[in-house]
N, C-alpha and C. Protein backbone atom coordinates (compact mmCIF):
# COMPACT_ATOMS: atom_id res chain seq x y z
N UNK A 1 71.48 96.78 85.15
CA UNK A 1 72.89 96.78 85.52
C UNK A 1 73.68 96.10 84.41
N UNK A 2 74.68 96.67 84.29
CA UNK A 2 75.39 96.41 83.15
C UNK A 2 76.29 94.85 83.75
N UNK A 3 75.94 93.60 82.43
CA UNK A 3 76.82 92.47 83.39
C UNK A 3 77.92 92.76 84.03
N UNK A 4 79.33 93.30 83.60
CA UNK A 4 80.61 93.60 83.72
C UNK A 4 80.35 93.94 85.88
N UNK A 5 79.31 94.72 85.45
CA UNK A 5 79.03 95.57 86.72
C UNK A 5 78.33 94.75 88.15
N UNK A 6 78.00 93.63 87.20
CA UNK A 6 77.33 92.18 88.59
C UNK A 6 78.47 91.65 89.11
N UNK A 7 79.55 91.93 88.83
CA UNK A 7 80.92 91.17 89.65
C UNK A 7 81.93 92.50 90.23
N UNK A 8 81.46 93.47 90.17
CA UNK A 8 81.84 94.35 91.03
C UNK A 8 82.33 94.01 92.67
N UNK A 9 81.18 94.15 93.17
CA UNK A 9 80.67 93.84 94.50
C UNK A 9 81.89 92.27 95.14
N UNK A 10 81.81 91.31 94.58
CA UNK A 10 82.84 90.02 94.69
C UNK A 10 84.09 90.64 94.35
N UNK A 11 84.39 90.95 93.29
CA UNK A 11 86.22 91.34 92.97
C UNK A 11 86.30 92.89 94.26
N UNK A 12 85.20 93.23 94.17
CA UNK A 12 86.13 94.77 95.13
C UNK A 12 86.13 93.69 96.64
N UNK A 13 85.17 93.01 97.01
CA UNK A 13 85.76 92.03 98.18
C UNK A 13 87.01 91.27 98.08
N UNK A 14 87.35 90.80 97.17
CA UNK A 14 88.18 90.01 97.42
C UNK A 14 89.78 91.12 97.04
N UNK A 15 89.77 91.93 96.31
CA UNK A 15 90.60 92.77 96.00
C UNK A 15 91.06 93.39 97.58
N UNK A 16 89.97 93.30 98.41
CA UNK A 16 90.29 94.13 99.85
C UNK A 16 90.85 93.30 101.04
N UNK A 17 90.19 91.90 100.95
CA UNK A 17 90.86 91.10 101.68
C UNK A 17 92.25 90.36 100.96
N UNK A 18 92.53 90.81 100.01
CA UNK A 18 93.91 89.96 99.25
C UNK A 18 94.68 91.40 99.81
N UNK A 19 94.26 92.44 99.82
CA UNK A 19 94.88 93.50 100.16
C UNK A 19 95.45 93.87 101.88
N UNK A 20 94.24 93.33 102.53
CA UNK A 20 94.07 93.42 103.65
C UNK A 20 95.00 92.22 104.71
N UNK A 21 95.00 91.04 103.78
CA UNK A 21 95.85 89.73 104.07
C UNK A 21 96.97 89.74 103.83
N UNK A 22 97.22 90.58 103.22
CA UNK A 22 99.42 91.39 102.41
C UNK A 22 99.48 91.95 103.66
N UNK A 23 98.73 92.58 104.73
CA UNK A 23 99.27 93.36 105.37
C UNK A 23 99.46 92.48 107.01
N UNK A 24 98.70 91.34 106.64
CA UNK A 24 98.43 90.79 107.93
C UNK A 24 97.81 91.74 109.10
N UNK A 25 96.21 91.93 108.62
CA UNK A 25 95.51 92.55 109.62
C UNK A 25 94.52 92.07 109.34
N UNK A 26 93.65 92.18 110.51
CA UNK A 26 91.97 91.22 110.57
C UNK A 26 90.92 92.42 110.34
N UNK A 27 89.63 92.03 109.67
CA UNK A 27 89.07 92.54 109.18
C UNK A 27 88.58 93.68 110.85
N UNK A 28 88.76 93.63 111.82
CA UNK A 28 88.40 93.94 112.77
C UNK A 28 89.25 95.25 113.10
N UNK A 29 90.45 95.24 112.51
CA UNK A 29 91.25 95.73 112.74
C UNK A 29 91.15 97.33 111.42
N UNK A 30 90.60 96.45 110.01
CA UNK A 30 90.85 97.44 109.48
C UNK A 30 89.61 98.15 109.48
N UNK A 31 88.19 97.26 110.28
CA UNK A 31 86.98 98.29 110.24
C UNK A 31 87.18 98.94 110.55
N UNK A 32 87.96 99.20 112.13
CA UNK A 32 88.14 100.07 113.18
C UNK A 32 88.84 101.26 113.13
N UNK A 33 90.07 100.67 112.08
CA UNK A 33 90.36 101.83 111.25
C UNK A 33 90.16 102.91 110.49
N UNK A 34 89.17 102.37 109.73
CA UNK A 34 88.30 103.26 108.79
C UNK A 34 87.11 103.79 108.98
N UNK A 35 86.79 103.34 109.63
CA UNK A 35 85.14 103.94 110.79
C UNK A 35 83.74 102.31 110.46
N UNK A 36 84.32 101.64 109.89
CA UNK A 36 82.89 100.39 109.74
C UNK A 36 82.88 99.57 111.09
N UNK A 37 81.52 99.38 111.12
CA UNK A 37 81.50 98.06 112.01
C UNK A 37 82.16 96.77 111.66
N UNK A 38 82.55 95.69 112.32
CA UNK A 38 83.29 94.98 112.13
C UNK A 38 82.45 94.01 110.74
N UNK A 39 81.10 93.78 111.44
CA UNK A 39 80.38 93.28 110.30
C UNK A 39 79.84 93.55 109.10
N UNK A 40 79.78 95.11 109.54
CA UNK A 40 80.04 95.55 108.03
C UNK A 40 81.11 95.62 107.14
N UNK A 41 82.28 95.79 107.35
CA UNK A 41 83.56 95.54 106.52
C UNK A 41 83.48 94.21 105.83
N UNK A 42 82.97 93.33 107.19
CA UNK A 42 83.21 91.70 106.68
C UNK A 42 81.97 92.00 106.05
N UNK A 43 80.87 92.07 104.98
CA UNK A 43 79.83 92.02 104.23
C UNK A 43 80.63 93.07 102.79
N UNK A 44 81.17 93.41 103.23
CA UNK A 44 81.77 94.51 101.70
C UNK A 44 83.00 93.09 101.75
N UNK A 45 83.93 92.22 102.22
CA UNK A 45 84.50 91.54 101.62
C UNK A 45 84.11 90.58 101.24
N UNK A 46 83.01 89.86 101.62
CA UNK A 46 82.17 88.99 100.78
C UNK A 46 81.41 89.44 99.37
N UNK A 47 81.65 90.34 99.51
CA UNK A 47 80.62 91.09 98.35
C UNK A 47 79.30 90.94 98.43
N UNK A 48 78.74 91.46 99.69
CA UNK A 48 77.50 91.52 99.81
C UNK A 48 77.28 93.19 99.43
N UNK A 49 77.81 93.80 100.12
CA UNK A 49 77.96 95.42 99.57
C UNK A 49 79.00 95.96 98.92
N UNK A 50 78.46 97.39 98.71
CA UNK A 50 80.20 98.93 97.94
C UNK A 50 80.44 99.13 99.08
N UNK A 51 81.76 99.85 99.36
CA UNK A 51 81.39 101.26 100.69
C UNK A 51 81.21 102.03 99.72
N UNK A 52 80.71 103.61 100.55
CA UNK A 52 80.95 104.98 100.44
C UNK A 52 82.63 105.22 99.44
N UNK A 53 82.12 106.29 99.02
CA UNK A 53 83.28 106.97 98.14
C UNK A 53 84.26 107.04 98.91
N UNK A 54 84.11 107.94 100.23
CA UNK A 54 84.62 108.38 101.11
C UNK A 54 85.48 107.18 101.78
N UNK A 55 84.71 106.09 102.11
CA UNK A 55 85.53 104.89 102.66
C UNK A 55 86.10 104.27 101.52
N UNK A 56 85.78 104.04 100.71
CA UNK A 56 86.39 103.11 99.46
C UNK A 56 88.03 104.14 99.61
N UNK A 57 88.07 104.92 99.74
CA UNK A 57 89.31 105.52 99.69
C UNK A 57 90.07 105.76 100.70
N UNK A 58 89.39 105.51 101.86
CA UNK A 58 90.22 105.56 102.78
C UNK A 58 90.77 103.74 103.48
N UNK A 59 90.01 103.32 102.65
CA UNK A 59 90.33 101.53 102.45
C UNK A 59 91.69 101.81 101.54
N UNK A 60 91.62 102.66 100.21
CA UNK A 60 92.52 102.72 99.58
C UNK A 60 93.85 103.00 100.33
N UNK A 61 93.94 103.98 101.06
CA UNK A 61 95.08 104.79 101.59
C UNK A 61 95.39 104.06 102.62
N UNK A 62 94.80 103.39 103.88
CA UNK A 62 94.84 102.01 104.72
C UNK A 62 95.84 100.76 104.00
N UNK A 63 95.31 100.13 103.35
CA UNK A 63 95.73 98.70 102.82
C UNK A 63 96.41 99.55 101.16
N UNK A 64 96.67 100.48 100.93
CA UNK A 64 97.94 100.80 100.12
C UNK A 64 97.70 100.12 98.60
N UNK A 65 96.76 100.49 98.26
CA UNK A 65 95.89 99.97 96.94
C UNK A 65 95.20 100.80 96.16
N UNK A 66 95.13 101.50 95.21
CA UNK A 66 94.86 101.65 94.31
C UNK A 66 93.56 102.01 93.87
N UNK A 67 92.32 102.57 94.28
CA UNK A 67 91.14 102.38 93.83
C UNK A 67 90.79 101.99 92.52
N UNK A 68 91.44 101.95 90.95
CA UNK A 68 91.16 101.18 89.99
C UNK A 68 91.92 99.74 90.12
N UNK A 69 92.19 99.27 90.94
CA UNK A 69 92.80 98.01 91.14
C UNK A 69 91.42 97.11 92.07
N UNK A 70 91.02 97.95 92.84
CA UNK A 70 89.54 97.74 93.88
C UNK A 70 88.83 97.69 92.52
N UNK A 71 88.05 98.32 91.76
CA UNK A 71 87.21 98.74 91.05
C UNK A 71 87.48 98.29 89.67
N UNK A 72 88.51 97.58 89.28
CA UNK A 72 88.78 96.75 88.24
C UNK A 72 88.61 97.26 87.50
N UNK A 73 88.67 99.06 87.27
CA UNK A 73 89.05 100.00 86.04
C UNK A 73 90.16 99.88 85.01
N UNK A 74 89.78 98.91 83.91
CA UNK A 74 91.06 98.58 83.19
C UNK A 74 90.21 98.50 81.93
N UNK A 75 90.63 98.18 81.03
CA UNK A 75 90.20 98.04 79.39
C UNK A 75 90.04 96.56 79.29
N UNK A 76 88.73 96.36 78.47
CA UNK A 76 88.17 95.44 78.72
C UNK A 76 89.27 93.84 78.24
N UNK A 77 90.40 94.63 77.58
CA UNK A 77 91.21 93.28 76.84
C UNK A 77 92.29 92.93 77.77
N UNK A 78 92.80 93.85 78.84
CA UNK A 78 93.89 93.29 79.69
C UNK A 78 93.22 92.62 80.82
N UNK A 79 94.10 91.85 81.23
CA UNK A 79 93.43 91.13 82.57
C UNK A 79 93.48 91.75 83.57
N UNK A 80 92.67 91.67 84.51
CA UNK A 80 93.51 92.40 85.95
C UNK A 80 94.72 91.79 86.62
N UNK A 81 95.41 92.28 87.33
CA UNK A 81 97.11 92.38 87.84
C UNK A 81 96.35 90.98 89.06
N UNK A 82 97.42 90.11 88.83
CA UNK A 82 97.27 89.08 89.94
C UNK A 82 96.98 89.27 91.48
N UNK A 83 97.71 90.69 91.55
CA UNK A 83 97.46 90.77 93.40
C UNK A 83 97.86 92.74 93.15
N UNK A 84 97.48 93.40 93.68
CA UNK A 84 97.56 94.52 94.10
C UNK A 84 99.08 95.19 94.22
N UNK A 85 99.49 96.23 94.12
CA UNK A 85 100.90 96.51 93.68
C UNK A 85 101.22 97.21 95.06
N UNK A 86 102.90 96.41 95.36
CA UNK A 86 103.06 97.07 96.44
C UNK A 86 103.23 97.81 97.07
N UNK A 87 102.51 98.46 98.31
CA UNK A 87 103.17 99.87 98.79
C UNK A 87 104.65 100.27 98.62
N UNK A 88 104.37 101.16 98.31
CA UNK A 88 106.13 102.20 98.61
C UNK A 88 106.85 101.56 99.45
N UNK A 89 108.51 101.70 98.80
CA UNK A 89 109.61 101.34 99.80
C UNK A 89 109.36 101.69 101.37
N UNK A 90 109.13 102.54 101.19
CA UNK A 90 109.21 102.55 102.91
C UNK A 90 108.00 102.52 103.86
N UNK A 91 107.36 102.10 103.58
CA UNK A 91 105.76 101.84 103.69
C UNK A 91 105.50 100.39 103.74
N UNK A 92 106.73 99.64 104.33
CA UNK A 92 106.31 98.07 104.72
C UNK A 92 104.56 97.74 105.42
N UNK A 93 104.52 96.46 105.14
CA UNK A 93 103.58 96.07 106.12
C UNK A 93 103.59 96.01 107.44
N UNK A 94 104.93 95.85 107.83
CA UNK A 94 105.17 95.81 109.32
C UNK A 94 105.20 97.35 109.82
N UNK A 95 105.57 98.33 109.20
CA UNK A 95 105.04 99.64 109.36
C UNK A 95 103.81 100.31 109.75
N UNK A 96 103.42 99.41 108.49
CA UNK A 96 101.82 100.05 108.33
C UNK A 96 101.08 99.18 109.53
N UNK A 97 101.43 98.00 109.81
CA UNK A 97 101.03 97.67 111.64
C UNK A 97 101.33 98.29 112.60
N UNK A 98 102.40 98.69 112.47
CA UNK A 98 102.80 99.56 114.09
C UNK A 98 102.19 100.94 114.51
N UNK A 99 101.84 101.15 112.77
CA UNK A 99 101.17 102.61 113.14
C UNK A 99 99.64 102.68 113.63
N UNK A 100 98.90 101.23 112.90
CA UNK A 100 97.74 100.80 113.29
C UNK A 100 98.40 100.51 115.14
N UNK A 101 98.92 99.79 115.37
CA UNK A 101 98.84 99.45 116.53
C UNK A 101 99.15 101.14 117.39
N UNK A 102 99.92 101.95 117.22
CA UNK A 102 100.32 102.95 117.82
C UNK A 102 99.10 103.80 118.10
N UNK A 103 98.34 103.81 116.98
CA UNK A 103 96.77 104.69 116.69
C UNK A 103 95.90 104.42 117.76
N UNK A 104 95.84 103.28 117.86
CA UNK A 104 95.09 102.44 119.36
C UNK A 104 95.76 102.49 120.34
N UNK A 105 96.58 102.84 120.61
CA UNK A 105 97.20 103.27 122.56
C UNK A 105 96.71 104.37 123.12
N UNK A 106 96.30 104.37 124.11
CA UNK A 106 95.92 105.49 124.82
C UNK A 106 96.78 106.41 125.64
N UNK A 107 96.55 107.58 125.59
CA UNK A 107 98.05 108.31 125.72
C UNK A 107 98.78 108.34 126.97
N UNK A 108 98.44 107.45 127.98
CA UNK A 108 99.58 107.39 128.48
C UNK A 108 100.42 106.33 128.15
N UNK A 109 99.98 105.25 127.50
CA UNK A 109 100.70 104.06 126.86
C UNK A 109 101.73 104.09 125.61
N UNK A 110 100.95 105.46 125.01
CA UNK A 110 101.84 106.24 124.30
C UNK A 110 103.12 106.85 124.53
N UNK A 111 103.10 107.35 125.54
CA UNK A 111 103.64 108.36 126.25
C UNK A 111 105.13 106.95 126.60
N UNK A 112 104.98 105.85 127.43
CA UNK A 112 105.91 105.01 127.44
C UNK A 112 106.43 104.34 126.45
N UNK A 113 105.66 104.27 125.10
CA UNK A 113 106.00 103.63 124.76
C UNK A 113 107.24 104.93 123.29
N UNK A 114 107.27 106.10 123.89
CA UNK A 114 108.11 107.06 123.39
C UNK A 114 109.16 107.11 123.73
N UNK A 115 108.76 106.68 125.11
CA UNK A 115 110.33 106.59 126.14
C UNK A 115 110.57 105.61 125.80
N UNK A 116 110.53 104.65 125.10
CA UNK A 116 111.01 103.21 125.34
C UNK A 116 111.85 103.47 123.83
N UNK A 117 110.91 103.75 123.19
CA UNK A 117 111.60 104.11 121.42
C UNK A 117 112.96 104.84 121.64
N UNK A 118 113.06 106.38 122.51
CA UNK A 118 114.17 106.65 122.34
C UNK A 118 115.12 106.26 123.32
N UNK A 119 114.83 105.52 124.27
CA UNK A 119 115.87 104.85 125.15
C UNK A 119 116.31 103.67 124.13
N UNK A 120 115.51 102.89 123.30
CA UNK A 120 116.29 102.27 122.02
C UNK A 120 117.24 102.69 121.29
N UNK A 121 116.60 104.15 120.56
CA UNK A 121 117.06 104.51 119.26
C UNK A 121 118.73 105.57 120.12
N UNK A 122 118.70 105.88 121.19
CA UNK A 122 119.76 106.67 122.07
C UNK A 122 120.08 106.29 123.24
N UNK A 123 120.60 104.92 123.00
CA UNK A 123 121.23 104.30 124.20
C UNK A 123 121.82 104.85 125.61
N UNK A 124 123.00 105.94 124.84
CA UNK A 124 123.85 106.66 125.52
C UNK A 124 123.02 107.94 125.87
N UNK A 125 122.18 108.77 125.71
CA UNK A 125 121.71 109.47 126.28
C UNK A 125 121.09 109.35 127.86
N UNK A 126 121.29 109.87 128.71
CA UNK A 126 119.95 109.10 129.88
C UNK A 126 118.93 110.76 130.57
């Protein structure tokens, strides 16, 4: 193994929980999201393991990061970026919670909580 390549495993952990902690969500939250067990997510942010291609990217598209920012694909003379670059304007964190939280309702909780949105967003309608 190439040295560069023995600190993989630690920077893509910590790259995911610095990522994962911008968004204010628990590792429980984003296993569940992405299909890992809870303890397995938490073992890829310690850097005990990689994920899958397949998950490494859907970690990407989740927590709004970059897979060469995870994977510390840069030239060997620049440093890496202090913290992960932020999602798109309109792609807050508090967004990207509600939709996690919305994903987890079951549809009739859904279903009220539609009525409740547009009895907000259209006061005057009844």
């Amino acid at each position: 193994m190439h040295p560069k390549d023995e600190k993989l495993q630690p920077r893509l952990g910590a790259a995911l929980r610095m990522a994962r902690m911008r968004l204010e969500l628990t590792q429980e939250q984003v296993a569940k999201a992405v299909g890992f067990v809870p303890t397995v997510y938490g073992r890829i942010e310690r850097g005990d393991m990689v994920p899958s291609t397949p998950k490494l990217k859907a970690l990407c598209l989740l927590l709004g990061v970059s897979a060469d920012v995870l994977l510390a694909v840069q030239p060997p003379e620049e440093p890496l970026p202090p913290e992960p670059p932020a999602p798109p304007p309109g792609d807050s964190p508090e967004l990207r919670r509600l939709a996690m939280i919305l994903r987890e309702l079951p549809p009739d909780r859904f279903r009220l909580f539609r009525v409740a949105l547009q009895t907000i967003a259209h006061p005057d309608k009844e």
